[in-house]
Protein backbone atom coordinates (compact mmCIF):
# COMPACT_ATOMS: atom_id res chain seq x y z
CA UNK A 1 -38.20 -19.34 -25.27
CA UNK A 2 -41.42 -17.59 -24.48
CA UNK A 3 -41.99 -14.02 -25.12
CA UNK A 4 -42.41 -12.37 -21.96
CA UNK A 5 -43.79 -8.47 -20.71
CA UNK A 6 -43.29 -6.01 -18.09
CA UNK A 7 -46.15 -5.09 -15.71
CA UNK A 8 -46.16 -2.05 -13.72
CA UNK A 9 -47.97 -1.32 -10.48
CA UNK A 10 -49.04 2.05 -9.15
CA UNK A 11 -47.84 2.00 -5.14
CA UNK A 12 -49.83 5.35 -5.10
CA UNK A 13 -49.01 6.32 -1.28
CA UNK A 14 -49.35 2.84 -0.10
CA UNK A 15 -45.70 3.37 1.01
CA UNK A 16 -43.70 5.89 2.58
CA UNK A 17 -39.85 5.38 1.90
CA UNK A 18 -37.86 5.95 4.81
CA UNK A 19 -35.71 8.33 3.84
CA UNK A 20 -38.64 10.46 1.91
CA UNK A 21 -41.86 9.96 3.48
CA UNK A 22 -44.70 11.29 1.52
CA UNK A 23 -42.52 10.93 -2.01
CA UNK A 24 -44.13 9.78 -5.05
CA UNK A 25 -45.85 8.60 -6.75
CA UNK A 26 -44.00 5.44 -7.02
CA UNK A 27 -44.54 2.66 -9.82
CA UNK A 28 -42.80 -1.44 -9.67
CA UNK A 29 -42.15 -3.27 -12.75
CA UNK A 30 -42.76 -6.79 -12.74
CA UNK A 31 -42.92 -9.85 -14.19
CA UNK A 32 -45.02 -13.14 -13.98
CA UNK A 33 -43.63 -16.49 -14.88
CA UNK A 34 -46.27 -19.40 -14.91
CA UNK A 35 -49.68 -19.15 -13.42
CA UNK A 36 -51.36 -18.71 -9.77
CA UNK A 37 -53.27 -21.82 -8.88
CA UNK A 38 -56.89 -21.34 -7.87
CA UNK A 39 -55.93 -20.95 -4.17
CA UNK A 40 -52.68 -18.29 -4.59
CA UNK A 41 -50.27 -20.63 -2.97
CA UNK A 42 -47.67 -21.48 -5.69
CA UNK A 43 -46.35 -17.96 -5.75
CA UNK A 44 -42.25 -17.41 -5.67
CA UNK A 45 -41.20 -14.04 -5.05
CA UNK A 46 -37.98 -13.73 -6.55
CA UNK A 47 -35.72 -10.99 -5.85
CA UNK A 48 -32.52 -10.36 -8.20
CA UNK A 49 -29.08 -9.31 -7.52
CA UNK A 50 -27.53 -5.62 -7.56
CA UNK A 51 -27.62 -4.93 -11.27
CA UNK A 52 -30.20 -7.32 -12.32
CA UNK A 53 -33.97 -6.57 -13.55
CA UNK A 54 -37.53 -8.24 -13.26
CA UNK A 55 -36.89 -10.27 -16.66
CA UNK A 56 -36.18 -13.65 -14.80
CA UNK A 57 -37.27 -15.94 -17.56
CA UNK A 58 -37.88 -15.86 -20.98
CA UNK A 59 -37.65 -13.29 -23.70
CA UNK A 60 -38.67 -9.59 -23.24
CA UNK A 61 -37.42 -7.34 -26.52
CA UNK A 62 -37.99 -3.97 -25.15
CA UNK A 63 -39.20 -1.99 -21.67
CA UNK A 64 -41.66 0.45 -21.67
CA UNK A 65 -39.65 3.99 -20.56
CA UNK A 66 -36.55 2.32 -20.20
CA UNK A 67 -34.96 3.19 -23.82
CA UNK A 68 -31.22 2.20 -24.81
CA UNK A 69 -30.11 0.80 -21.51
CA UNK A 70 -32.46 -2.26 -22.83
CA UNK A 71 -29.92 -4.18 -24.92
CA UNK A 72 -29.53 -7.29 -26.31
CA UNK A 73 -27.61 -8.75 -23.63
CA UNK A 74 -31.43 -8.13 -21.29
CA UNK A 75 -33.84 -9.24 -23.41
CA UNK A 76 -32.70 -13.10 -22.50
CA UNK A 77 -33.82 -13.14 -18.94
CA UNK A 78 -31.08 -13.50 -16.36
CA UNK A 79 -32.43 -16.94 -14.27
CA UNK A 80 -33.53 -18.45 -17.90
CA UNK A 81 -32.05 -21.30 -17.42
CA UNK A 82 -33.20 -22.22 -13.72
CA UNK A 83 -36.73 -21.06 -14.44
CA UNK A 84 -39.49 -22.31 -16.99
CA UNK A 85 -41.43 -25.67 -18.02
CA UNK A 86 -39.18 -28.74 -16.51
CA UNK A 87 -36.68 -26.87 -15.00
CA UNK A 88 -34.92 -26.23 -11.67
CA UNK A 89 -38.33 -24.39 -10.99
CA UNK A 90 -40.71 -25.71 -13.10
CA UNK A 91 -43.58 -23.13 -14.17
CA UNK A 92 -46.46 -25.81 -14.28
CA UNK A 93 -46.29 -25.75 -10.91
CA UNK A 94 -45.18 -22.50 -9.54
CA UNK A 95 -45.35 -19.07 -10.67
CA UNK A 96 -42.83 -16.91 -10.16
CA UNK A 97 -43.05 -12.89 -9.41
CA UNK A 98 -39.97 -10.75 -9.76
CA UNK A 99 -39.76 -6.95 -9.88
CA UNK A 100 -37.50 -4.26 -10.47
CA UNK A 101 -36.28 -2.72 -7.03
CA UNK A 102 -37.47 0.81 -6.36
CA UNK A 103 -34.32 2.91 -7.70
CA UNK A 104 -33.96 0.84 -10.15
CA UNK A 105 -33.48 1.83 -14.33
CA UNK A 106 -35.14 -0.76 -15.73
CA UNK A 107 -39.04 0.25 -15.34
CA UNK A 108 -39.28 1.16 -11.40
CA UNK A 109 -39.54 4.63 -9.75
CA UNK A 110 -35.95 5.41 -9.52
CA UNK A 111 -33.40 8.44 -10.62
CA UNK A 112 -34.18 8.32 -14.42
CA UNK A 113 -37.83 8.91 -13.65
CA UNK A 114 -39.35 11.71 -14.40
CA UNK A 115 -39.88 14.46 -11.09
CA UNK A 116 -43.86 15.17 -11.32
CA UNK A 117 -42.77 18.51 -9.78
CA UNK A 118 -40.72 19.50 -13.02
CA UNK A 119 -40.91 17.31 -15.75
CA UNK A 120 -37.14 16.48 -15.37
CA UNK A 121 -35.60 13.28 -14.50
CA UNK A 122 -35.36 13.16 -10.38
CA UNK A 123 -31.17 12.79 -10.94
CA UNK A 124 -29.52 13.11 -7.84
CA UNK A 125 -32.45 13.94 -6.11
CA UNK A 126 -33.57 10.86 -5.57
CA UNK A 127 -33.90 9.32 -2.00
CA UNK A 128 -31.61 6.56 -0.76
CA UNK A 129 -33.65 3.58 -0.57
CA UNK A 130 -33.17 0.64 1.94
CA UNK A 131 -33.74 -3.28 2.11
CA UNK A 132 -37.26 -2.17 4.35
CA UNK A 133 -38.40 0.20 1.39
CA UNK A 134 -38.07 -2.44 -0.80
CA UNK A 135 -39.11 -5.40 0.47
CA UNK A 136 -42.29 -3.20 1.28
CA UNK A 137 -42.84 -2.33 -1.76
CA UNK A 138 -42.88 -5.96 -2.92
CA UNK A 139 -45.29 -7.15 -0.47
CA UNK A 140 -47.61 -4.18 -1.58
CA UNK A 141 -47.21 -5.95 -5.12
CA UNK A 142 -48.32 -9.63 -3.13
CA UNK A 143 -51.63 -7.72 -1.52
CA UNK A 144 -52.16 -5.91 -5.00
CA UNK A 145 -52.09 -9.51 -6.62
CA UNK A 146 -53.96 -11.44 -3.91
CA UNK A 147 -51.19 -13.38 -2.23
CA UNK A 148 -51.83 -14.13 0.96
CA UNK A 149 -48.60 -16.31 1.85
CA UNK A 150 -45.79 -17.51 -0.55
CA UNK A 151 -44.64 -20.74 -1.61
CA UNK A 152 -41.17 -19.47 -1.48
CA UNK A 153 -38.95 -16.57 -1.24
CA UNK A 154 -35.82 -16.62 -3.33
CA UNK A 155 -32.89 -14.61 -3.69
CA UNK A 156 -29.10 -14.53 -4.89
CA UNK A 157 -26.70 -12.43 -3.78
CA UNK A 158 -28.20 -9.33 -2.87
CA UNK A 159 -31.75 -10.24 -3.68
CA UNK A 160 -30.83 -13.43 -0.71
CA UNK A 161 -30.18 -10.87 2.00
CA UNK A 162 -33.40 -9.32 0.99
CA UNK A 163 -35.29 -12.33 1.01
CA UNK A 164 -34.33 -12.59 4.73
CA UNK A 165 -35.59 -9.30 5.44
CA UNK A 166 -38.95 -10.48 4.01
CA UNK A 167 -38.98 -13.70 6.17
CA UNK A 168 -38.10 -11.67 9.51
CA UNK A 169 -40.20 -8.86 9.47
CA UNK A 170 -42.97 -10.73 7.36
CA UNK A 171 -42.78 -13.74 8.84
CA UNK A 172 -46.33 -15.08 7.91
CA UNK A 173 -45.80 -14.27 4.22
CA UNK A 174 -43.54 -16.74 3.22
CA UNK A 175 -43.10 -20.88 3.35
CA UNK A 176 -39.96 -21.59 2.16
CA UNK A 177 -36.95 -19.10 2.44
CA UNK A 178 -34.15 -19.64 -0.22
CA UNK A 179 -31.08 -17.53 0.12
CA UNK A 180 -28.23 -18.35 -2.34
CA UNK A 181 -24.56 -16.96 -2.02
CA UNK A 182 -25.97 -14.31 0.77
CA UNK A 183 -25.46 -13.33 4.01
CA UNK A 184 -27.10 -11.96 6.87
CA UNK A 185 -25.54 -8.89 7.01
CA UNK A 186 -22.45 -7.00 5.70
CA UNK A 187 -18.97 -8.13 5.70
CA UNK A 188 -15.95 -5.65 6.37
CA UNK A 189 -14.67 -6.55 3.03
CA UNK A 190 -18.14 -5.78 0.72
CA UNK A 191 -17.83 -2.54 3.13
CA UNK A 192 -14.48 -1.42 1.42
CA UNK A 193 -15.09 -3.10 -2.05
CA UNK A 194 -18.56 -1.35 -2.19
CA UNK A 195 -17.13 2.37 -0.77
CA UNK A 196 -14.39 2.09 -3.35
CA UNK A 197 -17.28 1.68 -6.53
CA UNK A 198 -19.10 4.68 -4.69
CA UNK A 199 -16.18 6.86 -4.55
CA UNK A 200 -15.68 5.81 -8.61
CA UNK A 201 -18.60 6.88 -9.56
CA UNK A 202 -19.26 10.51 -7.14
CA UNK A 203 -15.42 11.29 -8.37
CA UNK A 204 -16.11 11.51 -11.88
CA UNK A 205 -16.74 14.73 -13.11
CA UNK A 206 -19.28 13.88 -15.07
CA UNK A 207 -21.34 12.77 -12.27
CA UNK A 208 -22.58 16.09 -11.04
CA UNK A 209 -23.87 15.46 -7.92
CA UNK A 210 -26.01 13.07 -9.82
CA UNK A 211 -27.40 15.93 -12.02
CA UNK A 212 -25.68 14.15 -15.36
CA UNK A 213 -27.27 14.23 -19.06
CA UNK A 214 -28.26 11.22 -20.89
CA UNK A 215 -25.64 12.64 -23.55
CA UNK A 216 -22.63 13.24 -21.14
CA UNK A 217 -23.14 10.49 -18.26
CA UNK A 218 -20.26 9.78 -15.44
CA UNK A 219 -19.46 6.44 -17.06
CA UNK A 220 -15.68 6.36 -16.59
CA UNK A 221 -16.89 6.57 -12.76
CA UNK A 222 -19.31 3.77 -13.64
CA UNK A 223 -17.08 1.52 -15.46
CA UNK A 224 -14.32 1.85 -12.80
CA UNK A 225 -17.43 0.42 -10.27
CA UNK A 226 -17.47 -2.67 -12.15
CA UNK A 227 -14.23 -3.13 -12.38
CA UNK A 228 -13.98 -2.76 -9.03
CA UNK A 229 -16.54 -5.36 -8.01
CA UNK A 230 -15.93 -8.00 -11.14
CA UNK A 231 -13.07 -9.72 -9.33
CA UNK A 232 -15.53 -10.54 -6.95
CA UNK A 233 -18.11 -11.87 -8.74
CA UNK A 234 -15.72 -14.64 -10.40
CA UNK A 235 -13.29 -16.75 -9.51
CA UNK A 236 -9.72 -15.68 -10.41
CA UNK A 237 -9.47 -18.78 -11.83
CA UNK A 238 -12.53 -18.24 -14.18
CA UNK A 239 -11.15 -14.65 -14.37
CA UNK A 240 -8.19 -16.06 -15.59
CA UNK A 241 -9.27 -17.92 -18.17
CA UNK A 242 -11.61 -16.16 -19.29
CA UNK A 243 -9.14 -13.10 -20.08
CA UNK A 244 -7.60 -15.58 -22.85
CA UNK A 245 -11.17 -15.18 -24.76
CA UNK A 246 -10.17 -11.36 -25.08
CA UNK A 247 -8.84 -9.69 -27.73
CA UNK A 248 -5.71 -7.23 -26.20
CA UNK A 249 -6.31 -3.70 -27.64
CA UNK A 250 -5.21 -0.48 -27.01
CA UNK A 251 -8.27 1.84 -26.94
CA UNK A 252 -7.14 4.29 -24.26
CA UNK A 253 -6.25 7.70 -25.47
CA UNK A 254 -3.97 10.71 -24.32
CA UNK A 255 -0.34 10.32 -24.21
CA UNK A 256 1.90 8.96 -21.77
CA UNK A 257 -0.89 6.49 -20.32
CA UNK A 258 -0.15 3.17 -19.12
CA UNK A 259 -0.12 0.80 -21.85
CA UNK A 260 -2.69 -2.87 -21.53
CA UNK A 261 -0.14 -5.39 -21.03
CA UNK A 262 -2.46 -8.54 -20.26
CA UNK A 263 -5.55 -10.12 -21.68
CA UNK A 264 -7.09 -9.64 -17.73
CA UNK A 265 -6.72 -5.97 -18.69
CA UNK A 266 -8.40 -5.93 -22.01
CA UNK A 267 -11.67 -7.97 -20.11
CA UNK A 268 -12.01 -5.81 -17.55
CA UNK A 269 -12.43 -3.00 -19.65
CA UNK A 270 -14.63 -5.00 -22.07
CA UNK A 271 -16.79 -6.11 -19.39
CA UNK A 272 -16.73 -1.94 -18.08
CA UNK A 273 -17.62 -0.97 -21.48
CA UNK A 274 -20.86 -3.29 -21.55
CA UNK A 275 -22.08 -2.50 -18.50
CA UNK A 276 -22.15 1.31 -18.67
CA UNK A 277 -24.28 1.02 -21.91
CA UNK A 278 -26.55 -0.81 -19.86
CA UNK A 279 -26.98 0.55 -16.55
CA UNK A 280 -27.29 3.94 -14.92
CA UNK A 281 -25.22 5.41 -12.19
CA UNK A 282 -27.71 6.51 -10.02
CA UNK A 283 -29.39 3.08 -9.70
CA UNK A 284 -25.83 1.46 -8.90
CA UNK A 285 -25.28 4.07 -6.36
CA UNK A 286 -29.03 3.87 -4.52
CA UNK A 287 -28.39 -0.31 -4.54
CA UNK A 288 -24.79 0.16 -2.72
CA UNK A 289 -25.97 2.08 -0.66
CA UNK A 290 -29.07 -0.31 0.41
CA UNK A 291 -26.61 -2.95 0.89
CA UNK A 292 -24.27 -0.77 2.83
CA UNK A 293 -27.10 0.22 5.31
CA UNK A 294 -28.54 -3.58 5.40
CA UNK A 295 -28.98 -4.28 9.18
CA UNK A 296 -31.16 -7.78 9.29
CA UNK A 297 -31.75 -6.99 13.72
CA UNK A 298 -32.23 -3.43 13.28
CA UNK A 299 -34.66 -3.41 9.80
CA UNK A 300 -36.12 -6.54 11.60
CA UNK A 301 -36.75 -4.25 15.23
CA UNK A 302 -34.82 -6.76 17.14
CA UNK A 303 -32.56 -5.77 19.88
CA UNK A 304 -29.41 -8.72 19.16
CA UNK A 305 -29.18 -10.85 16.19
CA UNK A 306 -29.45 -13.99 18.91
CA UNK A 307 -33.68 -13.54 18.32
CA UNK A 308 -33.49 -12.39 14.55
CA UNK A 309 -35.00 -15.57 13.36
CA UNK A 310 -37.32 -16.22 16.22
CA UNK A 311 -40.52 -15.69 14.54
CA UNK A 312 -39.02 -17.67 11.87
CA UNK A 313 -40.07 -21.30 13.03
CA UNK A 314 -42.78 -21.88 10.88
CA UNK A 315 -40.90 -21.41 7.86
CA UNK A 316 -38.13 -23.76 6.33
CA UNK A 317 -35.04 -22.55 4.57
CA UNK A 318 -32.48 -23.62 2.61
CA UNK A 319 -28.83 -21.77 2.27
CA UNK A 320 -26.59 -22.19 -0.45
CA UNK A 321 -23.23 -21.73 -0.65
CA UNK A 322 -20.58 -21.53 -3.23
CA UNK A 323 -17.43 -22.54 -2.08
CA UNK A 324 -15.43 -20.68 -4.55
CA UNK A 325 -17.28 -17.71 -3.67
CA UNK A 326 -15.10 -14.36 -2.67
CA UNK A 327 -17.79 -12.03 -2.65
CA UNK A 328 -20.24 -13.85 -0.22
CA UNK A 329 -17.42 -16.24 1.55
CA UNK A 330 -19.18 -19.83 2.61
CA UNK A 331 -18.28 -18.29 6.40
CA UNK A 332 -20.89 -15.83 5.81
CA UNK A 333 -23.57 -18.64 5.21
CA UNK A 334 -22.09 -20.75 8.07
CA UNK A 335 -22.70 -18.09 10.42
CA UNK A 336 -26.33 -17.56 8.82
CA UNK A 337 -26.94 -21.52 9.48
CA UNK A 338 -25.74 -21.24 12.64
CA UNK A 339 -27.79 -18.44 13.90
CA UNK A 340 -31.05 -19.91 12.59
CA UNK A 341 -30.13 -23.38 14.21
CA UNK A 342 -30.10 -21.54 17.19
CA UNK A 343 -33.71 -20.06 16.71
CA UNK A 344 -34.87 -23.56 15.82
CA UNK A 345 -35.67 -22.59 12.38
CA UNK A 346 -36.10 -26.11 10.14
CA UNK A 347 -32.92 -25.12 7.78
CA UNK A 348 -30.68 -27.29 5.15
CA UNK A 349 -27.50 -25.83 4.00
CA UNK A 350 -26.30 -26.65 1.02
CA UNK A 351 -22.35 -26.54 -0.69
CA UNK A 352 -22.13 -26.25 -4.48
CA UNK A 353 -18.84 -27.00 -5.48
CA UNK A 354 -17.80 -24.81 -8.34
CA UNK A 355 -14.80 -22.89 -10.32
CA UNK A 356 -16.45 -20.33 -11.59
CA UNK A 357 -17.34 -18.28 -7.97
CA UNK A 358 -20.02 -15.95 -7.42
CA UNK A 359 -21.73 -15.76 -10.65
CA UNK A 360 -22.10 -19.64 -10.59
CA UNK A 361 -25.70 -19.18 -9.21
CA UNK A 362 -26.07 -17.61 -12.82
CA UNK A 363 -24.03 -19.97 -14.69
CA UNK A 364 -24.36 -23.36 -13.35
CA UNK A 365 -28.06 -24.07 -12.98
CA UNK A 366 -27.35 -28.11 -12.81
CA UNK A 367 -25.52 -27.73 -9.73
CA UNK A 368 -28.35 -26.32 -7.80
CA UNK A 369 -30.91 -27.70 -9.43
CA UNK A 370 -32.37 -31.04 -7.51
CA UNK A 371 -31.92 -29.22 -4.43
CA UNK A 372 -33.52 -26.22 -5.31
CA UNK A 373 -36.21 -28.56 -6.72
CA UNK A 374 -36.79 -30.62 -4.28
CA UNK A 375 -37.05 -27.86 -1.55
CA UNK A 376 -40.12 -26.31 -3.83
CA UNK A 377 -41.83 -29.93 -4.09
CA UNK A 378 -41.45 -30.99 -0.79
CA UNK A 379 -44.54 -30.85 1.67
């Protein structure tokens, strides 16, 4: 695979957050994929999911500023298999943009960053950012690079949701509109599941009010987050079997604590384990919190979701579903299809059939593939 880099842009105060006007400076990191064509009109904005980064594609060994949380497991980018020469999106054609949300811990402005104002990292400090801020941010990036409209906006999960708020509020910016395993706005279920990995992490006393050391970090808090939100992102089926893989250990300590008494056990706290050593608190608890707030009318100044998509007609989009899915639940696309219908918004919707849930946008690149494909083609 090709050796990729991180870019950074200076926002300077091209943006005000909306929590923090006047904060800053701010900085994106980004990533390129492919090349613009002579006219800048086979750009993809690609936005990733909660805890994913700006490597897309390809293979980036080390972040500038970003240190151990940089492991092996992220220098394989996390689309690699949908995105290069001859694939799903096929880099002769397009190139693809993807950046690191503000708040983020892998090369953005975020909590890890150091305060101007005192040297130290901001910490808890740091303003809660929302879907507006961000998407903002991005199309900053598109002005800074000369993009005057995309070829497509794509997004899974979380990063689907935003690319919605891109094609409402900048409705002129964008062609195609590609939202995979995402929703229009939040369910009363990724309410609870997404409180509970808040209260995890703001319980641990190690968390400090988000004042923690790099040496003594609230990852008990953090691990218990993913735990939390891992049955969702698989199937228990998938779950299920892939528990067997694990290896059942003890490595809890104290006395009198429960005992592991199933392989499903042993993963979860595997998969805890992993994560902690490469993601930081403070970012997980910023991107919750976006997705708690996300309001598609209300960022979008509409007054009912019934004109939402209204400015919308120009573009076309296609919605994906996973019907497996128990984090974004196919009834959370069907209302999405529905609602653009309505506005007269050209729109395909699209079923992948799949066993392995959520995380099949990740894992199963052939089932989306000539759809994805022949969306991007298509004039």
């Amino acid at each position: 695979m090709k050796e990729v880099r991180t870019r950074f842009f200076e926002l300077g105060k091209d943006i005000s957050l909306e929590n923090a006007p006047g904060f800053g400076p701010l900085t994106l990191a980004y990533e390129v994929c492919g090349r613009l064509s002579g006219g800048k009109d086979n750009a993809i904005l690609l936005f990733h999911a909660l805890s994913g980064s700006q490597h897309a594609a390809g293979i980036n060994p080390a972040v500038p500023g970003v240190g151990a949380l940089w492991r092996e497991e992220c220098r394989t980018g996390w689309w690699h298999q949908f995105i290069g020469p001859g694939k799903p999106i096929d880099t002769r054609k397009f190139c693809v943009i993807c950046a690191n949300y503000l708040g983020g811990c892998y090369g953005s402005t975020g909590p890890r960053s150091p305060n101007p104002r005192t040297g130290k990292p901001y910490g808890g400090s740091f303003p809660w950012v929302t879907a507006n801020d961000l998407v903002d941010s991005q199309v900053r990036l598109l002005d800074h690079l000369g993009i005057e409209r995309l070829h497509a906006a794509i997004g899974p999960s979380l990063g689907g949701m935003l690319a919605l708020n891109l094609a409402v509020r900048h409705p002129g910016r964008v062609k195609n509109v590609i939202p995979i395993a995402a929703a229009m706005e939040v369910s009363i279920l990724q309410r609870i599941h997404n409180f509970e990995q808040i209260c995890a992490i703001e319980e641990d006393p190690d968390f400090r009010g988000g004042d923690y050391s790099s040496r003594r970090r609230p990852d008990r808090g953090l691990g218990l987050a993913r735990m939390i939100s891992q049955k969702t992102f698989v199937s228990l089926h998938s779950l299920t079997r892939r528990a067997r893989k694990e290896v059942l250990r003890e490595n809890r300590t104290g006395r009198n604590r429960y005992r592991l008494s199933h392989p499903v056990e042993s993963y979860l706290l595997h998969q805890a384990e992993k994560f902690v050593r490469r993601f930081d608190a403070n970012t997980y608890l910023r991107i919750l919190g976006l997705w708690q707030t996300f309001d598609l009318v209300k960022d979008g100044g509409r007054r009912s979701p019934a004109t939402v998509f209204n400015r919308c007609r120009k573009q076309r989009h296609l919605v994906f579903s996973i019907d497996s899915d128990v984090c974004f639940y196919p009834e959370d696309q069907e209302r999405l299809v529905s609602r653009l219908q309505k506005s007269k918004v050209p729109c395909r919707h699209i079923t992948v059939h799949s066993a392995k849930g959520h995380d099949a946008f990740l894992l199963e690149p052939v089932l989306f593939a000539p759809y994805l494909a022949y969306s991007l083609e298509e004039k």
